[in-house]
PDB file of N, CA and C in Angstrom:
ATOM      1  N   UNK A   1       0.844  -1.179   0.000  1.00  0.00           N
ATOM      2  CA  UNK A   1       0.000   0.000   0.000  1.00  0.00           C
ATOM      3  C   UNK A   1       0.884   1.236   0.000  1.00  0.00           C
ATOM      4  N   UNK A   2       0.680   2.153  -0.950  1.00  0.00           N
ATOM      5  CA  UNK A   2       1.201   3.452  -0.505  1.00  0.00           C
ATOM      6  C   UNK A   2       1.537   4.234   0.193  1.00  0.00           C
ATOM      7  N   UNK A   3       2.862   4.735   0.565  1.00  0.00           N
ATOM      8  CA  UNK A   3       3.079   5.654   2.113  1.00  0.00           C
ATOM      9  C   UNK A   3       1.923   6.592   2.300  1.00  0.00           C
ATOM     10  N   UNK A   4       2.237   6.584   3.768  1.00  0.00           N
ATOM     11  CA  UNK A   4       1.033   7.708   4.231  1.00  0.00           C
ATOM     12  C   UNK A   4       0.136   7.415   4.039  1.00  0.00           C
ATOM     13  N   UNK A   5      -0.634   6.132   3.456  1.00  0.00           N
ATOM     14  CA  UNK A   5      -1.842   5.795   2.867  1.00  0.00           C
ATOM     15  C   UNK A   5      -2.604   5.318   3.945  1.00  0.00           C
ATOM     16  N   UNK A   6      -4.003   5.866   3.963  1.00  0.00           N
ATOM     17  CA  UNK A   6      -4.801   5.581   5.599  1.00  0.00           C
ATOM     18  C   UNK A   6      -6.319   5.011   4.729  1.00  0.00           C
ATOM     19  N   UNK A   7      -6.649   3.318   4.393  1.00  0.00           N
ATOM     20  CA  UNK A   7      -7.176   2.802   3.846  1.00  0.00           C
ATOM     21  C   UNK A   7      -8.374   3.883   5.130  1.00  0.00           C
ATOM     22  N   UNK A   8      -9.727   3.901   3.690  1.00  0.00           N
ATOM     23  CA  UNK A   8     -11.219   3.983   4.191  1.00  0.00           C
ATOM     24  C   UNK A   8     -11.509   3.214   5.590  1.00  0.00           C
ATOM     25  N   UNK A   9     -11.059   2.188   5.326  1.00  0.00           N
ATOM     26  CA  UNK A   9     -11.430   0.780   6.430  1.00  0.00           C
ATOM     27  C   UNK A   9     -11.562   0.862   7.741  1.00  0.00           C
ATOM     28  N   UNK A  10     -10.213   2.093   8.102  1.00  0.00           N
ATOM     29  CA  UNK A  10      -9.456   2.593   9.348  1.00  0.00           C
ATOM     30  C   UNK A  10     -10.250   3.739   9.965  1.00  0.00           C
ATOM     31  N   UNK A  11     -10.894   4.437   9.216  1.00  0.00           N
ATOM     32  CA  UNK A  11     -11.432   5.442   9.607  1.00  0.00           C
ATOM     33  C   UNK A  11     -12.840   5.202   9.895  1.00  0.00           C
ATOM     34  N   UNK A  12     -13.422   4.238   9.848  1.00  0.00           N
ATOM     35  CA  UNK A  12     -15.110   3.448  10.149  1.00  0.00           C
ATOM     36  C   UNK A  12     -15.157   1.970  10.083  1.00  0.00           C
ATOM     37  N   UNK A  13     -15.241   1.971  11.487  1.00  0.00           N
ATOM     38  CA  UNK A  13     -15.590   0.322  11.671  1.00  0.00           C
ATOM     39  C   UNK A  13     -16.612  -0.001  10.998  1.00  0.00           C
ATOM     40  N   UNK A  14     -16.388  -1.301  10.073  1.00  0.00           N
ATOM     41  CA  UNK A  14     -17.402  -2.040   9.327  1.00  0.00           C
ATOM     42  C   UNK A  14     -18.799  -1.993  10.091  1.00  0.00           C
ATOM     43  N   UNK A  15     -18.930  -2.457  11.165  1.00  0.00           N
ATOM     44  CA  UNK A  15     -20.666  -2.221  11.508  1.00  0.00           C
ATOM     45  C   UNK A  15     -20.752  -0.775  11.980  1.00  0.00           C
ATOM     46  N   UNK A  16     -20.492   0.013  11.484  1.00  0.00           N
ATOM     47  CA  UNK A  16     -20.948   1.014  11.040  1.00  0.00           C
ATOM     48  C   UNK A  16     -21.535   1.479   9.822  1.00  0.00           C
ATOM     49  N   UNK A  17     -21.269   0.552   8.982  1.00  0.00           N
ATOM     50  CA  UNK A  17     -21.800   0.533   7.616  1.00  0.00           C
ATOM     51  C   UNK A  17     -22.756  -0.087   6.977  1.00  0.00           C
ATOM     52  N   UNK A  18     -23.692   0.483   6.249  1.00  0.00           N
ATOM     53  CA  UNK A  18     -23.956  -1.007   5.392  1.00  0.00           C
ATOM     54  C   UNK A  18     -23.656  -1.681   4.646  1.00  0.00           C
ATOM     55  N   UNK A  19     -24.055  -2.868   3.940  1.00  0.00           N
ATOM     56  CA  UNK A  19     -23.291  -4.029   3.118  1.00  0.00           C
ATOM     57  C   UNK A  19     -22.866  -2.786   1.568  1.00  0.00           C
ATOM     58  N   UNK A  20     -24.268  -1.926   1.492  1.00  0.00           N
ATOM     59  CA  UNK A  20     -23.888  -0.882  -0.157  1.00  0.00           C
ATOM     60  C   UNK A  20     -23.072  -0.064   0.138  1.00  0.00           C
ATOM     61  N   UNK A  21     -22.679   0.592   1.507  1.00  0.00           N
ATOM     62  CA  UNK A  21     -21.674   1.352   1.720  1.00  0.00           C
ATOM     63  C   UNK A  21     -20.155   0.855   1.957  1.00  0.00           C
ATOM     64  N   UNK A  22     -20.127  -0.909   2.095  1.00  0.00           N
ATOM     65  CA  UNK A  22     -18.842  -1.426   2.367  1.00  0.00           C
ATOM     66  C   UNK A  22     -18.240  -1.839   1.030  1.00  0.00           C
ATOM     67  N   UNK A  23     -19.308  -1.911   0.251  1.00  0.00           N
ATOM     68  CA  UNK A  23     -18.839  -2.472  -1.051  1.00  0.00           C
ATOM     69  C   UNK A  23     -18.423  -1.252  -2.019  1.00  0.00           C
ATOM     70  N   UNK A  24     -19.464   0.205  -1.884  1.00  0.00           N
ATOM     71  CA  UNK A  24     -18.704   1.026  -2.484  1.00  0.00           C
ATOM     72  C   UNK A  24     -17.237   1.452  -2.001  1.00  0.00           C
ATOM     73  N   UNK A  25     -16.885   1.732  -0.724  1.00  0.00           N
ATOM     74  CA  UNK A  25     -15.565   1.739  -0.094  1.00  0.00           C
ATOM     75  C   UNK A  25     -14.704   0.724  -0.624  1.00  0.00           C
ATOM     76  N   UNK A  26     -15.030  -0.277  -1.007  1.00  0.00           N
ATOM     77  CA  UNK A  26     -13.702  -1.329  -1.567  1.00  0.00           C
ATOM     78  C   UNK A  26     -13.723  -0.933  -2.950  1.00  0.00           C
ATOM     79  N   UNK A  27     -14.425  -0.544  -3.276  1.00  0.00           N
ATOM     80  CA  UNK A  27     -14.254  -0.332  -4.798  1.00  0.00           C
ATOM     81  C   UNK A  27     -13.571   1.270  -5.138  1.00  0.00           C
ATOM     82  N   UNK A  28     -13.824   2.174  -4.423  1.00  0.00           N
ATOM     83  CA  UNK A  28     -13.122   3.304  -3.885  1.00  0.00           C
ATOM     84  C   UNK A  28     -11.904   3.014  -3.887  1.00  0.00           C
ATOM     85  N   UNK A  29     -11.336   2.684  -2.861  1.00  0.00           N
ATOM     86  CA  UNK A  29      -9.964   1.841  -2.429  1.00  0.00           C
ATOM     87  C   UNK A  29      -9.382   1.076  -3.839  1.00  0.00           C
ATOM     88  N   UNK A  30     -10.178   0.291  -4.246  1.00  0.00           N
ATOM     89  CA  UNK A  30      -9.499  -0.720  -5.423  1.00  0.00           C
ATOM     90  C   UNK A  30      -8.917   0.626  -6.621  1.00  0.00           C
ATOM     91  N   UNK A  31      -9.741   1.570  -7.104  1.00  0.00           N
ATOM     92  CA  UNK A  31      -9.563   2.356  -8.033  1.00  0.00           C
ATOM     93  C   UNK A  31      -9.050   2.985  -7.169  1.00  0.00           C
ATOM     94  N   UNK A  32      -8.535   3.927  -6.064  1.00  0.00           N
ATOM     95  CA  UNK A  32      -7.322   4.852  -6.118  1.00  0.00           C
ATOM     96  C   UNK A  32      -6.074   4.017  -5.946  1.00  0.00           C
ATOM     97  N   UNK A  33      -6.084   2.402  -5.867  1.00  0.00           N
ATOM     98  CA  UNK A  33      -4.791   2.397  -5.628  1.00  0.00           C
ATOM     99  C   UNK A  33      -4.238   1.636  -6.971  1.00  0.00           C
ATOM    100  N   UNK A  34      -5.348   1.875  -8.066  1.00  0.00           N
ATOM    101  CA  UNK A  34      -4.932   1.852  -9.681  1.00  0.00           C
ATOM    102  C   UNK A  34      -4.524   3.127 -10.145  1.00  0.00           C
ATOM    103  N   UNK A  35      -4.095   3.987  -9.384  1.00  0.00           N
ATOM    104  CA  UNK A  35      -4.009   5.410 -10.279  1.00  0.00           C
ATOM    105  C   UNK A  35      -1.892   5.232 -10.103  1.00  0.00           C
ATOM    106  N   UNK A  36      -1.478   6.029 -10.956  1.00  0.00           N
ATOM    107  CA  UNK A  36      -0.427   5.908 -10.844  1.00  0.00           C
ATOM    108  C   UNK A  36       0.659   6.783  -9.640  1.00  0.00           C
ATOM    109  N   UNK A  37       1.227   6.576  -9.190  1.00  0.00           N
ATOM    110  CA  UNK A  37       1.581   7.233  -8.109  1.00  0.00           C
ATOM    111  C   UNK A  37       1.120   8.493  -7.855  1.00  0.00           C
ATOM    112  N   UNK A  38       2.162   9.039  -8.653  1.00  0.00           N
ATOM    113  CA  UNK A  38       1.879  10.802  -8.631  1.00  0.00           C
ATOM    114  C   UNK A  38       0.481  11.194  -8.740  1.00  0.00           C
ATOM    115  N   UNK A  39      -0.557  10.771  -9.310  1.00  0.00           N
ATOM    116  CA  UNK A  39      -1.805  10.928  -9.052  1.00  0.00           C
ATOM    117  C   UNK A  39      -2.617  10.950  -8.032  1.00  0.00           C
ATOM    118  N   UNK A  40      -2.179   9.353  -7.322  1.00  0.00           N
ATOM    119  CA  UNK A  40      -2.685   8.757  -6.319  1.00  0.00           C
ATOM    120  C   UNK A  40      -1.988   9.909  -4.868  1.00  0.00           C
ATOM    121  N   UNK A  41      -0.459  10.583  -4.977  1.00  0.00           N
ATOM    122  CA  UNK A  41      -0.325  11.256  -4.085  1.00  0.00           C
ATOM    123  C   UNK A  41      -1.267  12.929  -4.014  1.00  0.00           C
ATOM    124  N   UNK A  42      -1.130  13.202  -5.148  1.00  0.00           N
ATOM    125  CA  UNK A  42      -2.409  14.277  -5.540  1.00  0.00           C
ATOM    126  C   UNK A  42      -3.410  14.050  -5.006  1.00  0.00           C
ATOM    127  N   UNK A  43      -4.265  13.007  -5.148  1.00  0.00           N
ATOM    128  CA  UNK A  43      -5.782  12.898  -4.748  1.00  0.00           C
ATOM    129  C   UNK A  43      -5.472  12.697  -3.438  1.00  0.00           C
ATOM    130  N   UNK A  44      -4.525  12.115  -2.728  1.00  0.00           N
ATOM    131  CA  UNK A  44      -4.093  11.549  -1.078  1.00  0.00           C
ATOM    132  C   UNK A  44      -4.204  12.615  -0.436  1.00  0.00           C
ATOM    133  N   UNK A  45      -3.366  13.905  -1.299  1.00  0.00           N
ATOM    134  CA  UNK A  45      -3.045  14.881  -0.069  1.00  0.00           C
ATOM    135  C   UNK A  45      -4.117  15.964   0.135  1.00  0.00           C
ATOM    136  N   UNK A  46      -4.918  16.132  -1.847  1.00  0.00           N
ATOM    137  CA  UNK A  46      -5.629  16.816  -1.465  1.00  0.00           C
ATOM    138  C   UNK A  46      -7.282  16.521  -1.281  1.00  0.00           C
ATOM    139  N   UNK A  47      -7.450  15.471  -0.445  1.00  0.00           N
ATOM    140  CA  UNK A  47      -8.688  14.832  -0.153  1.00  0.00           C
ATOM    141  C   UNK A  47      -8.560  14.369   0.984  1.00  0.00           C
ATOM    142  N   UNK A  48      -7.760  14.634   1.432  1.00  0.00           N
ATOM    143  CA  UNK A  48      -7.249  13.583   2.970  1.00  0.00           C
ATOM    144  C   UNK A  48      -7.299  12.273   3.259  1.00  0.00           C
ATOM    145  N   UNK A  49      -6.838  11.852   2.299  1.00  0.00           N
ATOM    146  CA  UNK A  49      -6.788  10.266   2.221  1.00  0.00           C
ATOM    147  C   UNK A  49      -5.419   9.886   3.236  1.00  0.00           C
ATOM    148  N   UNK A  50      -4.558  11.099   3.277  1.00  0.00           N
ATOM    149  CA  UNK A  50      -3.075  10.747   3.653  1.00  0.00           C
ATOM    150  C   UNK A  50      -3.279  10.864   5.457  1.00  0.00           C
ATOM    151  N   UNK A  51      -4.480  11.018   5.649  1.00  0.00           N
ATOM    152  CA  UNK A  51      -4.364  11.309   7.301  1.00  0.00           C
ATOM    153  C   UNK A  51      -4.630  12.122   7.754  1.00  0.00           C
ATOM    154  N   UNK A  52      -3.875  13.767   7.315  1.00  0.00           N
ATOM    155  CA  UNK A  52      -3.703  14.600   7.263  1.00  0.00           C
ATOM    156  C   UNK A  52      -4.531  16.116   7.104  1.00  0.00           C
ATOM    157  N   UNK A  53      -3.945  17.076   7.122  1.00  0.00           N
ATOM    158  CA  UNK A  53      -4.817  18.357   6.725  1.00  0.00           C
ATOM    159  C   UNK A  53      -4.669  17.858   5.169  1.00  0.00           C
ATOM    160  N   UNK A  54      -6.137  18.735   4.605  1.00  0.00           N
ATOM    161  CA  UNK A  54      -6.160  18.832   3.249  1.00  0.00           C
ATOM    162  C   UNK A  54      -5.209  19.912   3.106  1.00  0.00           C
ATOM    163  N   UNK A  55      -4.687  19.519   1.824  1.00  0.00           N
ATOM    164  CA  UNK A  55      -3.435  20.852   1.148  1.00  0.00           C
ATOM    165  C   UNK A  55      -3.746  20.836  -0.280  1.00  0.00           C
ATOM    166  N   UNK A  56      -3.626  22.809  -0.060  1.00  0.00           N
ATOM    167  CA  UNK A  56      -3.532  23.226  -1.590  1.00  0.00           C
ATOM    168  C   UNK A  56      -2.852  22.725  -2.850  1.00  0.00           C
ATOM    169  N   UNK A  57      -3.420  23.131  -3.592  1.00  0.00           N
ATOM    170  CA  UNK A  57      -2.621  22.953  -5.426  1.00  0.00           C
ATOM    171  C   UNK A  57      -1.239  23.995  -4.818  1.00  0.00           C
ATOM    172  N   UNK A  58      -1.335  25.005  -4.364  1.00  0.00           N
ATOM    173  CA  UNK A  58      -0.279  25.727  -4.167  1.00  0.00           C
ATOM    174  C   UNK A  58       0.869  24.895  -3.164  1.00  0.00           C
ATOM    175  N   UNK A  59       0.558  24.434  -2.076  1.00  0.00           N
ATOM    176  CA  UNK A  59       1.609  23.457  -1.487  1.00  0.00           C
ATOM    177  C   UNK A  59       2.049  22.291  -1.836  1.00  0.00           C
ATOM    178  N   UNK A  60       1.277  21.690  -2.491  1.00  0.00           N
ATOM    179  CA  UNK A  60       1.741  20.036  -3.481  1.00  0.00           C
ATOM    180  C   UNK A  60       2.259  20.924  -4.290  1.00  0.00           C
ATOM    181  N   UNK A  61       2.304  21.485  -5.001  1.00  0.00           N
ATOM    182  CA  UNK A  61       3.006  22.269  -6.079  1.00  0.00           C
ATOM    183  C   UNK A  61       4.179  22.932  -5.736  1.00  0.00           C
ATOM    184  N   UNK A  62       4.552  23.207  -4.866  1.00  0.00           N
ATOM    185  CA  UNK A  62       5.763  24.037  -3.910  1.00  0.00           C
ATOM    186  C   UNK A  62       6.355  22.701  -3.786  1.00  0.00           C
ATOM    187  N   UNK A  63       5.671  21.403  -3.190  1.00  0.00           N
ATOM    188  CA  UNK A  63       6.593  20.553  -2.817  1.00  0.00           C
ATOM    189  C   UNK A  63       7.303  19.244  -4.071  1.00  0.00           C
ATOM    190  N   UNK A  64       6.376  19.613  -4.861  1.00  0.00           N
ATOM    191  CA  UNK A  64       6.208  18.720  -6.251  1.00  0.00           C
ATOM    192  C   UNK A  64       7.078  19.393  -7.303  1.00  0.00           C
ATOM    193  N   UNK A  65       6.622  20.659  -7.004  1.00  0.00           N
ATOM    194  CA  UNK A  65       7.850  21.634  -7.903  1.00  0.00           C
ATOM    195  C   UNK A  65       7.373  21.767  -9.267  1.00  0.00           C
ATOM    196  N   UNK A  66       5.941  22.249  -9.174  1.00  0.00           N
ATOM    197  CA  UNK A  66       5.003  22.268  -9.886  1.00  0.00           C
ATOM    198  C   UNK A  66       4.136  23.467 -10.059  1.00  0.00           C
ATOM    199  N   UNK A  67       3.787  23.896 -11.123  1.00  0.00           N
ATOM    200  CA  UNK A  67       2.980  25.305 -10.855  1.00  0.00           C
ATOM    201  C   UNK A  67       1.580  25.041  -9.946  1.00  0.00           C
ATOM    202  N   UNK A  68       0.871  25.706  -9.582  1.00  0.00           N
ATOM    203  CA  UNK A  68      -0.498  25.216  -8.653  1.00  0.00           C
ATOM    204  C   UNK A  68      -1.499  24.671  -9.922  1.00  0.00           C
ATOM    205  N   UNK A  69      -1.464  25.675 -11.004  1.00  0.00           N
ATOM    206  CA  UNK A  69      -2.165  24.966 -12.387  1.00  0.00           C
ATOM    207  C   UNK A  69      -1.977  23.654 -12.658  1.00  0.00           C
ATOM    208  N   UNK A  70      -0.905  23.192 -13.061  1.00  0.00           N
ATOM    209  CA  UNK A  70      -0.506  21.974 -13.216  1.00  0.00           C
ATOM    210  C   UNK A  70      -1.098  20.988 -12.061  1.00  0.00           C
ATOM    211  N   UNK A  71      -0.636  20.939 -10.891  1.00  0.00           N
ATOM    212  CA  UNK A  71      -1.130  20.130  -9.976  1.00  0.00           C
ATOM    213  C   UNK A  71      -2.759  20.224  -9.965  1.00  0.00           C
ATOM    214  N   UNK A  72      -3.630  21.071  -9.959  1.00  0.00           N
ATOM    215  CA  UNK A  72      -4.603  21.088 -10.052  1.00  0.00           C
ATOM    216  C   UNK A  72      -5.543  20.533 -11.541  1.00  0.00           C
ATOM    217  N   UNK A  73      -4.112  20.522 -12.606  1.00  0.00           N
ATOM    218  CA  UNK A  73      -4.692  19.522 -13.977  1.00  0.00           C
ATOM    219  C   UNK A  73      -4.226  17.821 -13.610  1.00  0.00           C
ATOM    220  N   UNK A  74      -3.492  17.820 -12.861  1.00  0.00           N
ATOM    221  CA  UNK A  74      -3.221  16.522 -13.055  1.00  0.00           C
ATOM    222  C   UNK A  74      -4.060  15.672 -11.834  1.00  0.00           C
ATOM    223  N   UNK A  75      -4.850  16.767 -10.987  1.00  0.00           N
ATOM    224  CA  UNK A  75      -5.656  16.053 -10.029  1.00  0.00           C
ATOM    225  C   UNK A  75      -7.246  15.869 -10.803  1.00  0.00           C
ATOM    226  N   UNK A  76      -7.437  16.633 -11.948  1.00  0.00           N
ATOM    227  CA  UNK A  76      -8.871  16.501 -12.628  1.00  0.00           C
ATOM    228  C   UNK A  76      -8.605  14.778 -13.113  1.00  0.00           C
ATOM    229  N   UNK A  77      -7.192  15.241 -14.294  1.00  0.00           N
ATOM    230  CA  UNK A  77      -6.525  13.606 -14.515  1.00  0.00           C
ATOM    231  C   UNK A  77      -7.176  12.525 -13.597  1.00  0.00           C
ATOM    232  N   UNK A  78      -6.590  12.934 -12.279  1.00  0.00           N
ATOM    233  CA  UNK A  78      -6.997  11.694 -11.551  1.00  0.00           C
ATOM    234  C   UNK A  78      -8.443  11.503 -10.642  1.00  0.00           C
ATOM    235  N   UNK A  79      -9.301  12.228 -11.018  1.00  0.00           N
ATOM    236  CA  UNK A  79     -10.578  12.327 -10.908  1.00  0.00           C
ATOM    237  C   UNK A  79     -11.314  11.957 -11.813  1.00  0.00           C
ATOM    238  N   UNK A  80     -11.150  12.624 -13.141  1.00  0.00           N
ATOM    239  CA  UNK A  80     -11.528  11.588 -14.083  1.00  0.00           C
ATOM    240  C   UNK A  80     -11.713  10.094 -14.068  1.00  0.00           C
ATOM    241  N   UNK A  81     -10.350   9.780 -13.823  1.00  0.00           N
ATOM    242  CA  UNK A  81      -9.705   8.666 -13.953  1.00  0.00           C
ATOM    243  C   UNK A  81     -10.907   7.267 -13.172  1.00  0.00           C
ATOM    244  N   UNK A  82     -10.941   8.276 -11.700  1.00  0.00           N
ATOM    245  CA  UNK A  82     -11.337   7.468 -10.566  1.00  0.00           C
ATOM    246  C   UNK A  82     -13.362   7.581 -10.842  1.00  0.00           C
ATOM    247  N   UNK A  83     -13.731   8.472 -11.738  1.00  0.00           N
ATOM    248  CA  UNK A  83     -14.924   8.759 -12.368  1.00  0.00           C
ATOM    249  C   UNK A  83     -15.373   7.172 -12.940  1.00  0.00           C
ATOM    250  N   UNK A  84     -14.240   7.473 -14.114  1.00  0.00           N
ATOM    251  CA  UNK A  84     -14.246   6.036 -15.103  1.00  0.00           C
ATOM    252  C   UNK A  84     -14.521   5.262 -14.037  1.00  0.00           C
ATOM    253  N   UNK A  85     -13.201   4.435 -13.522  1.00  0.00           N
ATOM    254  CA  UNK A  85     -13.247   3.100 -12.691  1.00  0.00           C
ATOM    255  C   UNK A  85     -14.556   3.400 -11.721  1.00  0.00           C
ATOM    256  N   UNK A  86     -15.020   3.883 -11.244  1.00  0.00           N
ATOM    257  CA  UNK A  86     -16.014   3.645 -10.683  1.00  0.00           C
ATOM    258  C   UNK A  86     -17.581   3.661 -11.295  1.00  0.00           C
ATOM    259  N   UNK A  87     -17.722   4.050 -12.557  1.00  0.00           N
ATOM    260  CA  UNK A  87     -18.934   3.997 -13.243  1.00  0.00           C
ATOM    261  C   UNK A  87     -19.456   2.684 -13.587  1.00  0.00           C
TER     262      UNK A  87
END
């Protein structure tokens, strides 16, 4: 699994859920951890998948070394992406 990566799973105990909400969560999970890294760290950091505070296109981009534009095209990329696989 990906660093920093804090599976759905961890954050809500299963009977907390129902059977349509456990199955969309695995399928969630299955498609972000098909995206290719750099994507998958995009959508991580700025969705809070990583644990963490959500962070700007401007700070992944400072740390990525990336304009904030760019990071913010390559997170549609991976929204798209995660659109598809989940339709």
């Amino acid at each position: 699994m990906a660093q920093g990566w804090v599976p759905l799973r961890d954050r809500t105990t299963d009977s907390q859920l129902t059977r349509e909400q456990h199955e969309r969560r695995l399928a969630i999970e299955a498609a972000l951890i098909k995206l290719p890294p750099r994507l998958l760290h995009i959508v991580k950091r700025t969705h809070g998948f990583a644990g963490g505070a959500l962070e700007t296109h401007e700070q992944l981009g400072a740390e990525m070394q990336l304009p904030p534009e760019r990071v913010a095209a390559l997170e549609r990329l991976a929204l798209e992406a995660l659109g598809r696989a989940l339709a």
